[in-house]
PDB file of N, CA and C in Angstrom:
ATOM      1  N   UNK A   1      81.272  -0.395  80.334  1.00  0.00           N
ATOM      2  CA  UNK A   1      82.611  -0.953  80.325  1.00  0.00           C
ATOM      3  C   UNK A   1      83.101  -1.203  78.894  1.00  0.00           C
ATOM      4  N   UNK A   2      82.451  -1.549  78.424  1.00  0.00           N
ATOM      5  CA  UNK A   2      82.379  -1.948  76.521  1.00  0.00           C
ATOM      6  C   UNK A   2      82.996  -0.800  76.139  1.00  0.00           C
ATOM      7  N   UNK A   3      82.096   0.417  76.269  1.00  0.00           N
ATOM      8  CA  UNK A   3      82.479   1.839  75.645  1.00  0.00           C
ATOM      9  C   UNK A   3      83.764   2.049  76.063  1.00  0.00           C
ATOM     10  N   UNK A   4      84.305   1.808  77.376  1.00  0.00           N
ATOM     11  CA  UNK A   4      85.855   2.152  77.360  1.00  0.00           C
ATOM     12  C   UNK A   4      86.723   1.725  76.719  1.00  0.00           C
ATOM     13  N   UNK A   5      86.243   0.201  76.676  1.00  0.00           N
ATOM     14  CA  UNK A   5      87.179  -0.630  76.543  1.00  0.00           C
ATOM     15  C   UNK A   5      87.995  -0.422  74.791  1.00  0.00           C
ATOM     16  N   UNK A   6      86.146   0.108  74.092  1.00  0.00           N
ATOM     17  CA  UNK A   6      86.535   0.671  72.703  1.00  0.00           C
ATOM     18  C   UNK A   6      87.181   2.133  72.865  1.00  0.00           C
ATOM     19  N   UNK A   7      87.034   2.813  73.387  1.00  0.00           N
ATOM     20  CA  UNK A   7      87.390   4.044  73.451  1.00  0.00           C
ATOM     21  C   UNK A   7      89.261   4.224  73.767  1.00  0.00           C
ATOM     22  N   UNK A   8      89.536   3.230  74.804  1.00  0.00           N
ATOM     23  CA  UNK A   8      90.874   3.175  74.409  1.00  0.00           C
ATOM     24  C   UNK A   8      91.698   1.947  73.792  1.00  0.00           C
ATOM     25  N   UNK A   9      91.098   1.724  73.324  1.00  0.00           N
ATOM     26  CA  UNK A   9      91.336   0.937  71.979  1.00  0.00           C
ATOM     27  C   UNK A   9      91.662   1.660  70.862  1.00  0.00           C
ATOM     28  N   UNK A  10      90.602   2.640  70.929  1.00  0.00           N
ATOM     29  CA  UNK A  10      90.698   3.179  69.483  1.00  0.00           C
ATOM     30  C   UNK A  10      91.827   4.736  69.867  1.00  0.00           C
ATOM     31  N   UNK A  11      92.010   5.333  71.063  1.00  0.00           N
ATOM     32  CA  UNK A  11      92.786   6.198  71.352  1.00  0.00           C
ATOM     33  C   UNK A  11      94.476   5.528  71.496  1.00  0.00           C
ATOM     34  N   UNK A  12      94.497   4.508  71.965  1.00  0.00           N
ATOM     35  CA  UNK A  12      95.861   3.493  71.340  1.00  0.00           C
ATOM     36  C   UNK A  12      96.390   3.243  69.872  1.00  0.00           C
ATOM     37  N   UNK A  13      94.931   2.698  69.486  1.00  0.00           N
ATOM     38  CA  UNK A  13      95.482   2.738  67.560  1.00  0.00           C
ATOM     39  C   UNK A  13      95.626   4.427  66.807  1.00  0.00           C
ATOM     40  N   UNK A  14      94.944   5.147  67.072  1.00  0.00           N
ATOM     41  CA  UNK A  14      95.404   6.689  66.790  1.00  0.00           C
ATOM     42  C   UNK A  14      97.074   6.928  67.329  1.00  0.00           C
ATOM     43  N   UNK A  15      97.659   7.219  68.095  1.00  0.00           N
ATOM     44  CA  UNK A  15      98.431   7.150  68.982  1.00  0.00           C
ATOM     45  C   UNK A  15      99.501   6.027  68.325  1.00  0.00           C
ATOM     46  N   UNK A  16      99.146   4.963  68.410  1.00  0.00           N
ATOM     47  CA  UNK A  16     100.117   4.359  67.642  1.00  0.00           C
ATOM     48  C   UNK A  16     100.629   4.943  66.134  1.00  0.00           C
ATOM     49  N   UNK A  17      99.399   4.977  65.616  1.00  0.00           N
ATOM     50  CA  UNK A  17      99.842   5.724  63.918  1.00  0.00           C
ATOM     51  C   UNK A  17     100.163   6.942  63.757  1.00  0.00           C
ATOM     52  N   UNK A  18     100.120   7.989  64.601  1.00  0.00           N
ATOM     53  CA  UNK A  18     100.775   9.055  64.741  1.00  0.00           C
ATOM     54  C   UNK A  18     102.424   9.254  65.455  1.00  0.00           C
ATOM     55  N   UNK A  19     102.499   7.857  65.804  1.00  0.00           N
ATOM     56  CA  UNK A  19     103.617   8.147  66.658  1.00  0.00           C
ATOM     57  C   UNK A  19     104.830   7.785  65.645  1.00  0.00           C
ATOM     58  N   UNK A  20     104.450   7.147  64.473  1.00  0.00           N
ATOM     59  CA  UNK A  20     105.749   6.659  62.921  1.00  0.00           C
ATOM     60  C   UNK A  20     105.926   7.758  63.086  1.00  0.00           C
ATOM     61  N   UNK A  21     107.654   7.912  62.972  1.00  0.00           N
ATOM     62  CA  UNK A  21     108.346   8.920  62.851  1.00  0.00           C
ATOM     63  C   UNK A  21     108.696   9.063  61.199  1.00  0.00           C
ATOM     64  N   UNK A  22     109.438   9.985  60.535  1.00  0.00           N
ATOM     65  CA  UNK A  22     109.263  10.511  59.766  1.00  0.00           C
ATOM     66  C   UNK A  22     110.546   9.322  58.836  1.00  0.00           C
ATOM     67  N   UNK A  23     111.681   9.369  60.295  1.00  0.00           N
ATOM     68  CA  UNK A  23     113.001   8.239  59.791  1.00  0.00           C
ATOM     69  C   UNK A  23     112.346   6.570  59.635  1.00  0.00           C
ATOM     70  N   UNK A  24     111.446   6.341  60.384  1.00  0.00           N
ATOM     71  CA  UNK A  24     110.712   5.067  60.727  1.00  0.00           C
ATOM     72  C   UNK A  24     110.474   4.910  58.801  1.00  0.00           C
ATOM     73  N   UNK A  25     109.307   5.706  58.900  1.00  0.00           N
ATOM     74  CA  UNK A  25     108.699   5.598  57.382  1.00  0.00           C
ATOM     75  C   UNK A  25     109.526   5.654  56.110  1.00  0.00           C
ATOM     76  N   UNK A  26     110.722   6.205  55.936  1.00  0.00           N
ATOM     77  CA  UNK A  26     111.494   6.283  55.111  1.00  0.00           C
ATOM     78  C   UNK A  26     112.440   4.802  55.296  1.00  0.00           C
ATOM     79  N   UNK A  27     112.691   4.236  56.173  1.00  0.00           N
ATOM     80  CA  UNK A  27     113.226   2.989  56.053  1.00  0.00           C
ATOM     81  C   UNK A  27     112.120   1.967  55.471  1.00  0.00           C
ATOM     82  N   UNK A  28     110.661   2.052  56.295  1.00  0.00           N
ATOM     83  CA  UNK A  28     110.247   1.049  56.243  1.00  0.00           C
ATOM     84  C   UNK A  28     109.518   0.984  54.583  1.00  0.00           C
ATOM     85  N   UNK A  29     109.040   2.066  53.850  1.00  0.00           N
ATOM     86  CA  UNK A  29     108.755   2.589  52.881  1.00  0.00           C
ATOM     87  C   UNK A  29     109.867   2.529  51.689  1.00  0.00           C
ATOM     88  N   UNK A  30     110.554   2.821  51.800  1.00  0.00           N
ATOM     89  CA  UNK A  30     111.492   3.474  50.404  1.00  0.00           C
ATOM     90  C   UNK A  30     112.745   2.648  50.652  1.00  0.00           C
ATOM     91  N   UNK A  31     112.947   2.143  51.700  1.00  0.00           N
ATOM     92  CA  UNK A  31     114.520   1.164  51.798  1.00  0.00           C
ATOM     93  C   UNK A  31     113.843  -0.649  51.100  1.00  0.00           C
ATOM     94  N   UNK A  32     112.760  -0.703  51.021  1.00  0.00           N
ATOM     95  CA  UNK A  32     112.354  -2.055  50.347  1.00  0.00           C
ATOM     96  C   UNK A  32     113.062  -2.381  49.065  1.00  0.00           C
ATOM     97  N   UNK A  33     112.818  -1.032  48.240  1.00  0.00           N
ATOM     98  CA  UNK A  33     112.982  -1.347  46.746  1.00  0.00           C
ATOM     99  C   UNK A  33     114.811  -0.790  46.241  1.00  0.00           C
ATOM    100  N   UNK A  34     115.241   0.258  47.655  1.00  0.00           N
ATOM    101  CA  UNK A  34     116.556   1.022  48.152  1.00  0.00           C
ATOM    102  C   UNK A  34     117.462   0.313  48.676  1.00  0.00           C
ATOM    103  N   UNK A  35     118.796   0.813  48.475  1.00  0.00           N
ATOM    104  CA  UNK A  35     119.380   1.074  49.591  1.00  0.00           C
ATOM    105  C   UNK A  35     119.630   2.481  50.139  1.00  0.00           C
ATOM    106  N   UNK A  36     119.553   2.311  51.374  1.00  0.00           N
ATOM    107  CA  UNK A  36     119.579   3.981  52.089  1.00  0.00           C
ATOM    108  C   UNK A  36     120.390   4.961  51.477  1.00  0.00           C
ATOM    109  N   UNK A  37     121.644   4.246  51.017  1.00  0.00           N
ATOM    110  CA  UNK A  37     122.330   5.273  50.632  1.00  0.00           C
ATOM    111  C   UNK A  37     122.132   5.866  49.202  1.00  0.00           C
ATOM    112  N   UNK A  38     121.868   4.834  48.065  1.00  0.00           N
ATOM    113  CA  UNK A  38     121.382   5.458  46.811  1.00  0.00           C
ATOM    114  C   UNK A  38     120.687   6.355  46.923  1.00  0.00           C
ATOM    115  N   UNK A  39     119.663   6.608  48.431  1.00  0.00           N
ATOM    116  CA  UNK A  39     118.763   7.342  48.222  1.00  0.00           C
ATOM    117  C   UNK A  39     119.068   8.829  49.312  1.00  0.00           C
ATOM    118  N   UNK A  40     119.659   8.882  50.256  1.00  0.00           N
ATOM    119  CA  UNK A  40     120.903   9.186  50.679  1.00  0.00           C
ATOM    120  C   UNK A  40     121.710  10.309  50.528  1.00  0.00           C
ATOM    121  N   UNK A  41     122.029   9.924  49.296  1.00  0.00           N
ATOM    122  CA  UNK A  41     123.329  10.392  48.592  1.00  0.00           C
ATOM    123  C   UNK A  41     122.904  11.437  47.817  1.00  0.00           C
ATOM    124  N   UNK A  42     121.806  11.560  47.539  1.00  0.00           N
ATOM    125  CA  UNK A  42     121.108  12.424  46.475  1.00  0.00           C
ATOM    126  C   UNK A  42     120.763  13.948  47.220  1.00  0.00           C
ATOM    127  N   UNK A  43     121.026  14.671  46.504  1.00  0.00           N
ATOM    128  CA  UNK A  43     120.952  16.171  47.385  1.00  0.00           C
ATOM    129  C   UNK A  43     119.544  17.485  46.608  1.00  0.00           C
ATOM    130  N   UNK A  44     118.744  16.616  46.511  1.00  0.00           N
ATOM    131  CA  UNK A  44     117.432  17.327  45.828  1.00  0.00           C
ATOM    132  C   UNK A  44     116.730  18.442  47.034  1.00  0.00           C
ATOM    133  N   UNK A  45     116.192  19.490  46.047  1.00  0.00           N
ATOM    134  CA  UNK A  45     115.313  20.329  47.223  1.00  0.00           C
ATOM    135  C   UNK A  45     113.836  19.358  47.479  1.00  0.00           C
ATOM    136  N   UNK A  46     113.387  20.027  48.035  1.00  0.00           N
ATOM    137  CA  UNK A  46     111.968  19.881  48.040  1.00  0.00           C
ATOM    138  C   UNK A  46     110.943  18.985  47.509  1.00  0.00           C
ATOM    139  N   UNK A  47     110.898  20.376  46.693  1.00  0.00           N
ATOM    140  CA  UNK A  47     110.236  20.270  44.929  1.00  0.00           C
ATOM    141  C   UNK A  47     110.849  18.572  44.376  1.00  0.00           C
ATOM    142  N   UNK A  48     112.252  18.305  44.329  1.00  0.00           N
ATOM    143  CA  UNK A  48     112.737  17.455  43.771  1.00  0.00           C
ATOM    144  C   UNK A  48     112.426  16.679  44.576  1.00  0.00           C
ATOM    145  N   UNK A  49     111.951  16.093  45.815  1.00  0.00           N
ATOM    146  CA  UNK A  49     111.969  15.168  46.664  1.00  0.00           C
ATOM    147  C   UNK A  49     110.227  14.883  46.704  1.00  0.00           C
ATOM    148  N   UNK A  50     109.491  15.792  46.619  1.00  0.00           N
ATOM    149  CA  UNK A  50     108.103  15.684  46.522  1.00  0.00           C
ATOM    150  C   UNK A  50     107.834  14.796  44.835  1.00  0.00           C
ATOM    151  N   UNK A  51     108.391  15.281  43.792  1.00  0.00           N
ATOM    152  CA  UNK A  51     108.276  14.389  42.305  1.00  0.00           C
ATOM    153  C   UNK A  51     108.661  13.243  42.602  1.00  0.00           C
ATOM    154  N   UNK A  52     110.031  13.524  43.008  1.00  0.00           N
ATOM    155  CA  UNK A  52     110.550  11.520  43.252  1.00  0.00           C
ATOM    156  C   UNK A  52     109.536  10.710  43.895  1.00  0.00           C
ATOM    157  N   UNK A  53     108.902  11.034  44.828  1.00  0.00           N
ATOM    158  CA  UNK A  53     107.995  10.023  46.168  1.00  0.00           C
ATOM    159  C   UNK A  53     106.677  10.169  45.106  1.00  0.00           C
ATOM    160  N   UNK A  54     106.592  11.092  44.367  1.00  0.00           N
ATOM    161  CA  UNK A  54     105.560  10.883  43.800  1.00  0.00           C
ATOM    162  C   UNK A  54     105.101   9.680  42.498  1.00  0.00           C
ATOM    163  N   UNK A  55     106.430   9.422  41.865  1.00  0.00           N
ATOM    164  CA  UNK A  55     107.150   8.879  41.067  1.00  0.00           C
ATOM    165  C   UNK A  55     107.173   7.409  41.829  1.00  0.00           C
ATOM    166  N   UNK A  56     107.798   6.871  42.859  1.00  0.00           N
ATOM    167  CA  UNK A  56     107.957   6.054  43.286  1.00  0.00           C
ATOM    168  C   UNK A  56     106.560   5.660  43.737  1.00  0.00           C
ATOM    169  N   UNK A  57     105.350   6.064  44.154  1.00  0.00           N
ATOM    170  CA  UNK A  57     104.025   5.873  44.168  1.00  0.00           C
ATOM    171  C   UNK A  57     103.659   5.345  42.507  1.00  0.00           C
ATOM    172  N   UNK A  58     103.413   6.067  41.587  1.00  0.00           N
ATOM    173  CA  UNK A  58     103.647   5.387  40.555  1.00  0.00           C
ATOM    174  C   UNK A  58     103.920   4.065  39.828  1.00  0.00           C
ATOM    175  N   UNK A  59     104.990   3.841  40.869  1.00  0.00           N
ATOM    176  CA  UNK A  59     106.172   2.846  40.119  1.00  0.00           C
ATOM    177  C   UNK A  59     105.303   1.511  41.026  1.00  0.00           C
ATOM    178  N   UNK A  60     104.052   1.927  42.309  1.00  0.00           N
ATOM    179  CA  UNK A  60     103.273   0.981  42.582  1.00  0.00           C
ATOM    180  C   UNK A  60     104.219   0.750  44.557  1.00  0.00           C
ATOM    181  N   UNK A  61     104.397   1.854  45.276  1.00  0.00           N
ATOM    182  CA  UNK A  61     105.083   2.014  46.378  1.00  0.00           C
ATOM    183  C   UNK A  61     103.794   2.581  47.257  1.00  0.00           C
ATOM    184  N   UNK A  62     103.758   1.773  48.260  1.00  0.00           N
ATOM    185  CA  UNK A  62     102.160   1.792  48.988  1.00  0.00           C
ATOM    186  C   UNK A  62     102.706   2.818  49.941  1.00  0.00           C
ATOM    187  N   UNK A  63     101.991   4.022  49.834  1.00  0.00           N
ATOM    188  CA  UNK A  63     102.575   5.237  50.345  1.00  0.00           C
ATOM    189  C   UNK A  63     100.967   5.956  50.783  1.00  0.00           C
ATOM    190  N   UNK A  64     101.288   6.532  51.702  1.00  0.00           N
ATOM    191  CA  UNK A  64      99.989   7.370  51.629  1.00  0.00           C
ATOM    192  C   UNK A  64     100.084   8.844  51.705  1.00  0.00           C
ATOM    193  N   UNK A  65      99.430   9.673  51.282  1.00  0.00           N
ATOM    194  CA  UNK A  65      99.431  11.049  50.916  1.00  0.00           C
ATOM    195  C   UNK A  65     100.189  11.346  52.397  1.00  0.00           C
ATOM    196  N   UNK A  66      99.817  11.528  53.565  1.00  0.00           N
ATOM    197  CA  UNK A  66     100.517  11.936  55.158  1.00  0.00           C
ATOM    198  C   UNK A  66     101.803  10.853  55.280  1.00  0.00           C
ATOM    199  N   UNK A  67     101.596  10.176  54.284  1.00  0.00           N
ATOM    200  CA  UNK A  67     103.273   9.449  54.487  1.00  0.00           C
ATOM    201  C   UNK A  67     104.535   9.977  53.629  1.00  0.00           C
ATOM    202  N   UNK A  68     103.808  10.504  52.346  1.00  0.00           N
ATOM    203  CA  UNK A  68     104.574  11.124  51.363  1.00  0.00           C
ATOM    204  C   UNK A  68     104.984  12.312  51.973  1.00  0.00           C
ATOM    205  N   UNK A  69     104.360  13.134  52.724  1.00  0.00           N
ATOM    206  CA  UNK A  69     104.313  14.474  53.298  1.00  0.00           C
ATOM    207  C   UNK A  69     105.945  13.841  54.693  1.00  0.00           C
ATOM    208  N   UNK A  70     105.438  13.546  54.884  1.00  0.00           N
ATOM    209  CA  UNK A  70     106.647  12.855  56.107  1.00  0.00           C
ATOM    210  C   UNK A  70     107.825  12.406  55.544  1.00  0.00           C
ATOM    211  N   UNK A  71     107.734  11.347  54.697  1.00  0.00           N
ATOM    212  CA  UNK A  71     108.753  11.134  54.150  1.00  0.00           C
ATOM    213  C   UNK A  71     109.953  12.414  53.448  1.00  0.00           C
ATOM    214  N   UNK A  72     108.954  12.581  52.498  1.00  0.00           N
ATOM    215  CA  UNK A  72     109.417  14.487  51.975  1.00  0.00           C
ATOM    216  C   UNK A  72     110.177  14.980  53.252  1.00  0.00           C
ATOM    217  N   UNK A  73     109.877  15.331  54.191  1.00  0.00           N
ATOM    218  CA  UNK A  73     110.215  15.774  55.036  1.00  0.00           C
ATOM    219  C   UNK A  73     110.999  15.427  55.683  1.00  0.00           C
ATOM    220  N   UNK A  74     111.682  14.023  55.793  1.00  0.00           N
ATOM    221  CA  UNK A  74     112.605  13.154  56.355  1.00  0.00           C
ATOM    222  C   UNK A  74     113.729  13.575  55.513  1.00  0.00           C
ATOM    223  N   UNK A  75     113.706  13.321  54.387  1.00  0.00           N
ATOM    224  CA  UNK A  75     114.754  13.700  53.144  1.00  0.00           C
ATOM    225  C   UNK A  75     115.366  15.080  52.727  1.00  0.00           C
ATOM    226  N   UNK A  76     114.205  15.892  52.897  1.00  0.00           N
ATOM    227  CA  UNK A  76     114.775  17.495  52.816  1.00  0.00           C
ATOM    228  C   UNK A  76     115.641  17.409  54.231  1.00  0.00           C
ATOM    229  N   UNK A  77     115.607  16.751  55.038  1.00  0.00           N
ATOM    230  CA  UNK A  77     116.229  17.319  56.027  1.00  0.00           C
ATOM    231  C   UNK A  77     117.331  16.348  56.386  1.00  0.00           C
ATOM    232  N   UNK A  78     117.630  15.290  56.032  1.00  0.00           N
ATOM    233  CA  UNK A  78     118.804  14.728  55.642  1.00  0.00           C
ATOM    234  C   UNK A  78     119.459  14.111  54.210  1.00  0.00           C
ATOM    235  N   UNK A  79     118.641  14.835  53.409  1.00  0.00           N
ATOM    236  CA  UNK A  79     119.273  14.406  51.748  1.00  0.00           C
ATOM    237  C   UNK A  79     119.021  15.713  51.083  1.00  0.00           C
ATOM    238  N   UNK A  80     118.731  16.705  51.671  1.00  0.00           N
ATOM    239  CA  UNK A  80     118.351  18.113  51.055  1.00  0.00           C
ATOM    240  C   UNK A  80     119.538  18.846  50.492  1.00  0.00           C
ATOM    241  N   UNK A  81     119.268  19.641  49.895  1.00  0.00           N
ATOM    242  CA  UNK A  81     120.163  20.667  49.412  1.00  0.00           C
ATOM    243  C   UNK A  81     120.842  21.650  50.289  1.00  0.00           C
TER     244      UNK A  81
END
């Protein structure tokens, strides 16, 4: 009973952390030190959106490598070029 009880436990917390969406993380991440729209407003490719998040890690923005990847990805596709 133990073993289940861990087993979906731990298939809940997976599941939960896969389920942050890409818009989730970009608010909850990058709107702290932002406002949405400064950041928004900006029409960078890629390339330019991968330096910035990289930059903002830097600057001491608790990000994680699969969050940067998401985020990136949130932005090319509504702040992209």
């Amino acid at each position: 009973m133990k073993k289940i009880i861990f087993i979906t436990s731990l298939l809940l917390v997976v599941t939960i952390s896969y389920a942050t969406s890409d818009e989730e993380l970009f608010y909850t991440k990058c709107t702290q030190c932002h406002g949405e729209g400064i950041i928004l407003n900006k029409k960078y490719d890629k390339s330019t959106w991968k330096k910035t998040v990289k930059k903002m890690k830097s600057y001491g923005a608790n990000i994680s490598s699969s969050e940067s990847k998401k985020i990136v990805d949130y932005l090319v596709k509504n702040a992209g070029e």
